[in-house]
Protein backbone atom coordinates (compact mmCIF):
# COMPACT_ATOMS: atom_id res chain seq x y z
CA UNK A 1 -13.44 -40.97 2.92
CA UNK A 2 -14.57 -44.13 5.02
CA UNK A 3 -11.77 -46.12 3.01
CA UNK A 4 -8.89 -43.42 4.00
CA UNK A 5 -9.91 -43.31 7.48
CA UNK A 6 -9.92 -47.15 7.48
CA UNK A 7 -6.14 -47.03 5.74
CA UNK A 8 -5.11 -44.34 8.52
CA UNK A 9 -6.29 -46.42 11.88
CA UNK A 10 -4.48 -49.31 9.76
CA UNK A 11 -1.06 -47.48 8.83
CA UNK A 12 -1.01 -45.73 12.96
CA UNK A 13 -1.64 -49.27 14.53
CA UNK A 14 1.64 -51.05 14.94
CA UNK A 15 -0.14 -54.45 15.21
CA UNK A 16 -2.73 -53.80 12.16
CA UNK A 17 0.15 -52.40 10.23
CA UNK A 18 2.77 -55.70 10.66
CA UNK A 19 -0.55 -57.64 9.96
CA UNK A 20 -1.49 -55.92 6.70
CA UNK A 21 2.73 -55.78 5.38
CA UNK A 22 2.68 -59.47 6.21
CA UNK A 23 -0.22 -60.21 4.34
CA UNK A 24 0.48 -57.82 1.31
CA UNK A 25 4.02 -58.97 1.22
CA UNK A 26 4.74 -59.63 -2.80
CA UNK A 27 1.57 -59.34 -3.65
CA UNK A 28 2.04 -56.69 -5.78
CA UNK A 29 5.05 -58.41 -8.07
CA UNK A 30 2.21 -59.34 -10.84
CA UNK A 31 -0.91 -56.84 -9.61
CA UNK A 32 -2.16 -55.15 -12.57
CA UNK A 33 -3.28 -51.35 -12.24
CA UNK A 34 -6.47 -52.11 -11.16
CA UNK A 35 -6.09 -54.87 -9.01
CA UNK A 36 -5.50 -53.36 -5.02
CA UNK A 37 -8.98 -52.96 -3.54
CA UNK A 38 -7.01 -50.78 -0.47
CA UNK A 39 -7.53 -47.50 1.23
CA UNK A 40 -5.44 -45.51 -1.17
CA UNK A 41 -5.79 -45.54 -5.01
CA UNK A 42 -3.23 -45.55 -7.65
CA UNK A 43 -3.64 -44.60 -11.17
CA UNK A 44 -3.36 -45.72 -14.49
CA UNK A 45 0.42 -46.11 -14.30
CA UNK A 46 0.18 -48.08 -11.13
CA UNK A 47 1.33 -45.10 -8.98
CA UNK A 48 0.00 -44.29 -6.20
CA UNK A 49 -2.11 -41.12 -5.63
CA UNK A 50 -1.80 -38.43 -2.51
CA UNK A 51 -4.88 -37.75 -1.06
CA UNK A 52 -3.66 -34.15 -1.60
CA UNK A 53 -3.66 -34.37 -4.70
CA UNK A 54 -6.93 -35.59 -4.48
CA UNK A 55 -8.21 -32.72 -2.06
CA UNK A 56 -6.73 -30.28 -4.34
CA UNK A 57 -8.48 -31.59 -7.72
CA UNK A 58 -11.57 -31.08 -5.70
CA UNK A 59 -10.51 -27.70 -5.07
CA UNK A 60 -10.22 -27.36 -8.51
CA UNK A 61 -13.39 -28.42 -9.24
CA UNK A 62 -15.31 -26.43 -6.92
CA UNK A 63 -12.96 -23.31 -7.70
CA UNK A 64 -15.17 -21.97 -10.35
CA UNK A 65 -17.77 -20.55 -8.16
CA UNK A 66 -15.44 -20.03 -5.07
CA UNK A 67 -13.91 -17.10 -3.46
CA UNK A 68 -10.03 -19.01 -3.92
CA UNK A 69 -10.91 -18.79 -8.02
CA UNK A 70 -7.57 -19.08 -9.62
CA UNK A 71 -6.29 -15.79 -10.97
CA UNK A 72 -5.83 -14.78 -14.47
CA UNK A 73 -8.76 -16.88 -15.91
CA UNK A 74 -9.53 -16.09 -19.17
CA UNK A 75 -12.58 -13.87 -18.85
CA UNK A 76 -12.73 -13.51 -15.14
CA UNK A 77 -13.02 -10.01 -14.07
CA UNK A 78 -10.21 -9.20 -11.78
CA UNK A 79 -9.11 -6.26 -9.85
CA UNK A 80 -6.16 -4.02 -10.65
CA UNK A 81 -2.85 -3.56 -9.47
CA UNK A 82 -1.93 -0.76 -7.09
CA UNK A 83 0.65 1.43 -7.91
CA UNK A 84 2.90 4.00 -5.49
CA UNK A 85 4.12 7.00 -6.14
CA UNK A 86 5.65 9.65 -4.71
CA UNK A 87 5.18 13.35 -4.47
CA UNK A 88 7.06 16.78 -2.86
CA UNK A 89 5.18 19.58 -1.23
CA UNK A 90 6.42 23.20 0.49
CA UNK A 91 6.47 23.16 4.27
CA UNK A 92 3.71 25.81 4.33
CA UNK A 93 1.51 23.74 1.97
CA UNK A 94 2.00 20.78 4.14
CA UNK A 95 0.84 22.75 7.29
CA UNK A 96 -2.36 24.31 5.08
CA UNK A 97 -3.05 21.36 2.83
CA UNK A 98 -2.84 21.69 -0.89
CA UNK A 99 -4.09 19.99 -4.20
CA UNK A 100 -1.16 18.53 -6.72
CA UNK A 101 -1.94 17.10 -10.24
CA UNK A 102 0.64 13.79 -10.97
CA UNK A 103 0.58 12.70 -14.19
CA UNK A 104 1.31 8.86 -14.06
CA UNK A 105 1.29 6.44 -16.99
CA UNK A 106 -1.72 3.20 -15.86
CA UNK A 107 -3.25 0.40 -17.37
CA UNK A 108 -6.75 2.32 -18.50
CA UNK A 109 -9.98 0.43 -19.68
CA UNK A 110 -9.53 0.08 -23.63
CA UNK A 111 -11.41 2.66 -25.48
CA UNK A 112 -11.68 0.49 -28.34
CA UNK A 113 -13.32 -2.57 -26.89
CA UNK A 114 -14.90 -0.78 -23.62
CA UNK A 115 -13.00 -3.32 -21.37
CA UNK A 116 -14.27 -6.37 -22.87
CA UNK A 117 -11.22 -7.64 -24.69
CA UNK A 118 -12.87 -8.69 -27.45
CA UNK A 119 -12.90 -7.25 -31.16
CA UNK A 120 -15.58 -4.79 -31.98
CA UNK A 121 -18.89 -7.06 -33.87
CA UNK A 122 -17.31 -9.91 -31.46
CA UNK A 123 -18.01 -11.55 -28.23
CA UNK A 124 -16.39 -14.58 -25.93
CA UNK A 125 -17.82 -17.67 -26.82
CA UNK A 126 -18.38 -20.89 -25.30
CA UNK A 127 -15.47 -23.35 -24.75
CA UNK A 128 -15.84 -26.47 -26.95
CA UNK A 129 -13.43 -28.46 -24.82
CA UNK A 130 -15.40 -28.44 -21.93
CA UNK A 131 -18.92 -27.35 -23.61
CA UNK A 132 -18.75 -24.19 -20.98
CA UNK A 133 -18.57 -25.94 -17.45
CA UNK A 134 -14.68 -25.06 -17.63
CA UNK A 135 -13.98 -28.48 -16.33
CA UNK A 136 -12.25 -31.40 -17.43
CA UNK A 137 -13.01 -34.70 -16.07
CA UNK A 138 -10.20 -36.79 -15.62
CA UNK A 139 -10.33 -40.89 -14.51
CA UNK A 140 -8.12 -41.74 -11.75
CA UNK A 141 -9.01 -45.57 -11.09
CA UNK A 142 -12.32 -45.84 -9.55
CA UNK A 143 -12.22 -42.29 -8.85
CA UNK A 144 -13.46 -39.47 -11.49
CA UNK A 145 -11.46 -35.99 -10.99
CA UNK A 146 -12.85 -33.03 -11.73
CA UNK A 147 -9.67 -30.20 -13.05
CA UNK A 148 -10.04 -26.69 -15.35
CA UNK A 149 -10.42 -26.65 -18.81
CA UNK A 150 -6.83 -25.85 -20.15
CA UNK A 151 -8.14 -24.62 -23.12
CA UNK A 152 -10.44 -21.85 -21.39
CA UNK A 153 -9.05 -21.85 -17.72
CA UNK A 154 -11.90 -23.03 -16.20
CA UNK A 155 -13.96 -20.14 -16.81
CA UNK A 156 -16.12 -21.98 -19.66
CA UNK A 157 -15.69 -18.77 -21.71
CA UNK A 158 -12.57 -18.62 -24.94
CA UNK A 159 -11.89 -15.25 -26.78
CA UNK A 160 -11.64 -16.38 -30.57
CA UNK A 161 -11.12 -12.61 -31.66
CA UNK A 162 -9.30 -10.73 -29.49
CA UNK A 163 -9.52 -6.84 -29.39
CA UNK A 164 -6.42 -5.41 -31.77
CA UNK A 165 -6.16 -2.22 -29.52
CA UNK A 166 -5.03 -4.13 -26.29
CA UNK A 167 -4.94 -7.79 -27.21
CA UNK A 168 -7.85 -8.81 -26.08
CA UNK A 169 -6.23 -7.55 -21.99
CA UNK A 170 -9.28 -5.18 -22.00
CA UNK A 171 -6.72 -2.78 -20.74
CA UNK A 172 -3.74 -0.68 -21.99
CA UNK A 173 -1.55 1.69 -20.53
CA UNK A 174 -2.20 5.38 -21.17
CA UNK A 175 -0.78 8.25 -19.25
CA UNK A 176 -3.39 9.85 -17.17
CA UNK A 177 -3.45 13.17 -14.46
CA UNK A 178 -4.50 12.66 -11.43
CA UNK A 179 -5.55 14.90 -8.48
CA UNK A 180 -4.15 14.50 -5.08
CA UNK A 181 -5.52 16.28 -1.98
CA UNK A 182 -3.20 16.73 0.83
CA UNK A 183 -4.43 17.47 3.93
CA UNK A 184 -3.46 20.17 6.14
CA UNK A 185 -0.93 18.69 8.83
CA UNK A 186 0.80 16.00 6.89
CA UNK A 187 3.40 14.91 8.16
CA UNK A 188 6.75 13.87 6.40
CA UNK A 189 7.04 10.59 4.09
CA UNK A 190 3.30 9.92 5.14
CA UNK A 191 1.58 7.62 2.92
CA UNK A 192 -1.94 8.66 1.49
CA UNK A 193 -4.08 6.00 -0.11
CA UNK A 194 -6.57 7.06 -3.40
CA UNK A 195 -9.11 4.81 -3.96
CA UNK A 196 -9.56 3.08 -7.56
CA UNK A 197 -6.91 5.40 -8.64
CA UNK A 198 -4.95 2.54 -9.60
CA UNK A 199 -4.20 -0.12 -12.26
CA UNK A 200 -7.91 -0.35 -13.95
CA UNK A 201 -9.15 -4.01 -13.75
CA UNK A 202 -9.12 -6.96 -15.73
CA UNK A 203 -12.55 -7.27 -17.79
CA UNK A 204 -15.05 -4.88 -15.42
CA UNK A 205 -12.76 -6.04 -12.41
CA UNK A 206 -12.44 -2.87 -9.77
CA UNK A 207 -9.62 -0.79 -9.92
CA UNK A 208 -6.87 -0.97 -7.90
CA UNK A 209 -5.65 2.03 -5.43
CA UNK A 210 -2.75 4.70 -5.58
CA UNK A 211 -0.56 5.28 -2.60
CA UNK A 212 0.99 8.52 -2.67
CA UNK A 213 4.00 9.26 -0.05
CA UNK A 214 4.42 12.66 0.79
CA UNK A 215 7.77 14.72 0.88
CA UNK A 216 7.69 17.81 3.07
CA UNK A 217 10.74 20.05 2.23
CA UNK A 218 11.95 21.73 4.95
CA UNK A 219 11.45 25.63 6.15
CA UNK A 220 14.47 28.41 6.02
CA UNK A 221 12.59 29.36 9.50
CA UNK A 222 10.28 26.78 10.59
CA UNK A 223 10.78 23.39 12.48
CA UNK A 224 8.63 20.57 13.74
CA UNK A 225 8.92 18.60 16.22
CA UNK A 226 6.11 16.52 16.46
CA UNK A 227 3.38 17.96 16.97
CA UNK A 228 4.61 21.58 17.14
CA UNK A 229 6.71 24.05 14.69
CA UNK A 230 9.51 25.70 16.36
CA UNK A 231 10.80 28.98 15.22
CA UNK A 232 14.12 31.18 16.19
CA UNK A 233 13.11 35.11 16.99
CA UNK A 234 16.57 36.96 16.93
CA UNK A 235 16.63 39.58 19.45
CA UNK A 236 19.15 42.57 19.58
CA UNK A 237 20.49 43.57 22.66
CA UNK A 238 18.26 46.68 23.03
CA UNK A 239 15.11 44.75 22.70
CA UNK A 240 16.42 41.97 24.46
CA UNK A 241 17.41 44.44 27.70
CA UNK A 242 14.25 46.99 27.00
CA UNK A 243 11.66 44.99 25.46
CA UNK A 244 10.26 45.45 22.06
CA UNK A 245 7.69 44.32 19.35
CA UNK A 246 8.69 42.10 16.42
CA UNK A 247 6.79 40.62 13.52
CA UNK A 248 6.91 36.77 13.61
CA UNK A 249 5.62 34.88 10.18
CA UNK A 250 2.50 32.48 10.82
CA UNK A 251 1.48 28.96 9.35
CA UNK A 252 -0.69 30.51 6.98
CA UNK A 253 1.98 33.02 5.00
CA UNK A 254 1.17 36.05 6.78
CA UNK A 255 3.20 38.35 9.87
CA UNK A 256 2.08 38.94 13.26
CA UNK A 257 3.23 41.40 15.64
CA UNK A 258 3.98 40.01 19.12
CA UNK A 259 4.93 42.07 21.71
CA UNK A 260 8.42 40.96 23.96
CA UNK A 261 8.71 41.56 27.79
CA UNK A 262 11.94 43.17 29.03
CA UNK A 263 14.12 41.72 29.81
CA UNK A 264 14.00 38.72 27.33
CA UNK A 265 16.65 36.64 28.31
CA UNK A 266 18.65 34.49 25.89
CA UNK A 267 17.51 30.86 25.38
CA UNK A 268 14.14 31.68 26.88
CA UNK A 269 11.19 30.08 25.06
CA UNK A 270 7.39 31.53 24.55
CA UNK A 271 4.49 29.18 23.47
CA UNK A 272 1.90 30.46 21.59
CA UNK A 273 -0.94 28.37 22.29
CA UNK A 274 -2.70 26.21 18.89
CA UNK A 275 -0.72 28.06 16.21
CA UNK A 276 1.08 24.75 15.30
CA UNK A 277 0.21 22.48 12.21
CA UNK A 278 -3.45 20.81 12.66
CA UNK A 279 -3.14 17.40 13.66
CA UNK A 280 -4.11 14.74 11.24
CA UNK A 281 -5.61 11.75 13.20
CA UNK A 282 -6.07 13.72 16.71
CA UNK A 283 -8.13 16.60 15.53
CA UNK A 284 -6.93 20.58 17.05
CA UNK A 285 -3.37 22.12 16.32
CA UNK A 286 -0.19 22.04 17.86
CA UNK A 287 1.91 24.74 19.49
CA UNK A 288 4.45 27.53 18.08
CA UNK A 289 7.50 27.24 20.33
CA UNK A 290 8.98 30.72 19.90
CA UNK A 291 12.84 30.42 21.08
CA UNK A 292 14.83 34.22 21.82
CA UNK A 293 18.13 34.30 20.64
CA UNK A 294 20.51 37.46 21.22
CA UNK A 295 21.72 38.57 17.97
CA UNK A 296 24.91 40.40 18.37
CA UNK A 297 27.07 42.80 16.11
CA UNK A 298 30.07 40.73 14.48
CA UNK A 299 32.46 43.86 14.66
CA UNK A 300 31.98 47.56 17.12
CA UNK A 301 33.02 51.01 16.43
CA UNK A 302 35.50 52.76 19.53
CA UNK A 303 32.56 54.60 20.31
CA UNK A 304 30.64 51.31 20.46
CA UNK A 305 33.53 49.73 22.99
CA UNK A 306 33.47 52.97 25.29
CA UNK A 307 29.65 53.14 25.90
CA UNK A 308 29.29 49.22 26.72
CA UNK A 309 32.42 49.34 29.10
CA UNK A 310 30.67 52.41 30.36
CA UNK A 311 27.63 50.01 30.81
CA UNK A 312 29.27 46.97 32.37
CA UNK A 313 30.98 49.44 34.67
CA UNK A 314 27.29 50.80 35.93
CA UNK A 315 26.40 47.57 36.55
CA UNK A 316 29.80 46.58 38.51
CA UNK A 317 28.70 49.41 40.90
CA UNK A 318 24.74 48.81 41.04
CA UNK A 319 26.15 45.56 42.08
């Protein structure tokens, strides 16, 4: 480290730098491999070496036993995939939360070699490349590199016998049923996250998790908008003029009579107060935003005609 600090004060110098090119100048026409004594090194080949490269053979090295240990190593135990899905559910059974079953085809521990990848009577055995450190030393001029084991991976550990059932992966894919709550108020294309349900892991690694986005289909009646449902309570023009009582349907699959003041004008709205879908993250339930619509005969009889120009002409003279 001294010697590339010395080589970088050197090299960002401009004086020190024309010095060391005038005094280096064809040297190098009959230098053998080992004969510059500078900051940098070269290697065998005469080629010079990035202290990069350098830092990054030390990563190596000290990878084993680090958190940045390369993936896939032979018998390193690594976590699973996760896997996304996607699933449809009723309005209604959005708004009261439900339970599905998806059946989904994962990578499952083996059942023949418990997730161990090796052949049953077998075990991994030591790596006789690198005698079990999974490292290779490797001599870069006055330098010795530490870099994993090709033969094992660095993990010190080779599988001679590999399990027939998954090839000695310690996992397989097998189709597998899995539950899924959904909890009352979700919304459309939310995404819910199952823990471990995922890809199993590599060799006792944890598995990975299973996002499920929700469909919500929509309602013949219902709406919502945000956080409340909207429904459309057709009115006719008797119970719109002399008030009435209708049934309305609720969140929960049932009917409720509510009772309408006369006169119930056209395009008026009535909120009933927390009978909207529960709120996921918030906590408490939205609003029902009723909405009164007039709901008018598409064809009249004469006698029809006669009494409601009777009507309009009572209310011409009350006028």
């Amino acid at each position: 480290m001294a010697e590339l600090t010395s080589a970088y004060d050197t090299l960002m110098d401009p004086k020190r730098r024309a010095a060391l090119d005038q005094a280096t100048a064809g040297s190098y026409a009959g230098a053998g491999p080992n004969s510059y004594t500078g900051g940098f090194p070269f290697n065998q080949n005469d080629e010079w070496v990035s202290p990069s490269q350098m830092y990054s053979e030390y990563a190596d090295l000290f990878g084993r036993s680090s958190q940045f240990r390369t993936t896939g190593e032979a018998s390193a135990a690594t976590r699973g995939e996760d896997i996304s899905t996607n699933i449809e559910v009723a309005f209604l059974e959005a708004a009261q939360g439900c339970e599905k079953v998806i059946s989904l085809r994962l990578k499952q521990v083996c059942p023949d070699c418990r997730g161990s990848g090796a052949r049953e009577g077998t075990t991994w055995s030591r790596c006789r490349v690198c005698k079990g450190s999974g490292v290779h030393r490797q001599e870069k001029g006055i330098l010795s590199m530490g870099v994993p084991c090709q033969r094992c991976r660095g993990s010190g550990m080779v599988l001679d016998h590999p399990c027939r059932g998954c090839r000695g992966e310690s996992t397989k894919m097998m189709p597998r049923e899995i539950r899924v709550s959904i909890p009352p108020g979700v919304r459309n294309l939310m995404e819910l996250r199952i823990p471990g349900a995922g890809h199993a892991g590599s060799r006792g690694g944890k598995a990975g998790h299973l996002f499920v986005q929700v469909k919500v289909l929509p309602h013949e009646r219902f709406r919502l908008v945000d956080d409340d449902v909207h429904l459309d309570v057709p009115l006719t023009l008797r119970q719109a003029l002399l008030g009435t009582e209708v049934m309305i349907p609720t969140l929960e699959g049932r009917e409720e009579r509510l009772k309408v003041q006369a006169p119930a004008q056209p395009g008026t709205t009535k909120v009933l107060r927390g009978k909207g879908v529960p709120r996921c993250d918030a906590g408490g339930r939205g609003n029902m935003v009723l909405h009164f619509l007039l709901q008018l005969p598409r064809s009249l009889s004469p006698r029809q005609v006669e009494l409601i120009e009777e009507f309009d002409g009572l209310m011409a003279a009350k006028v």
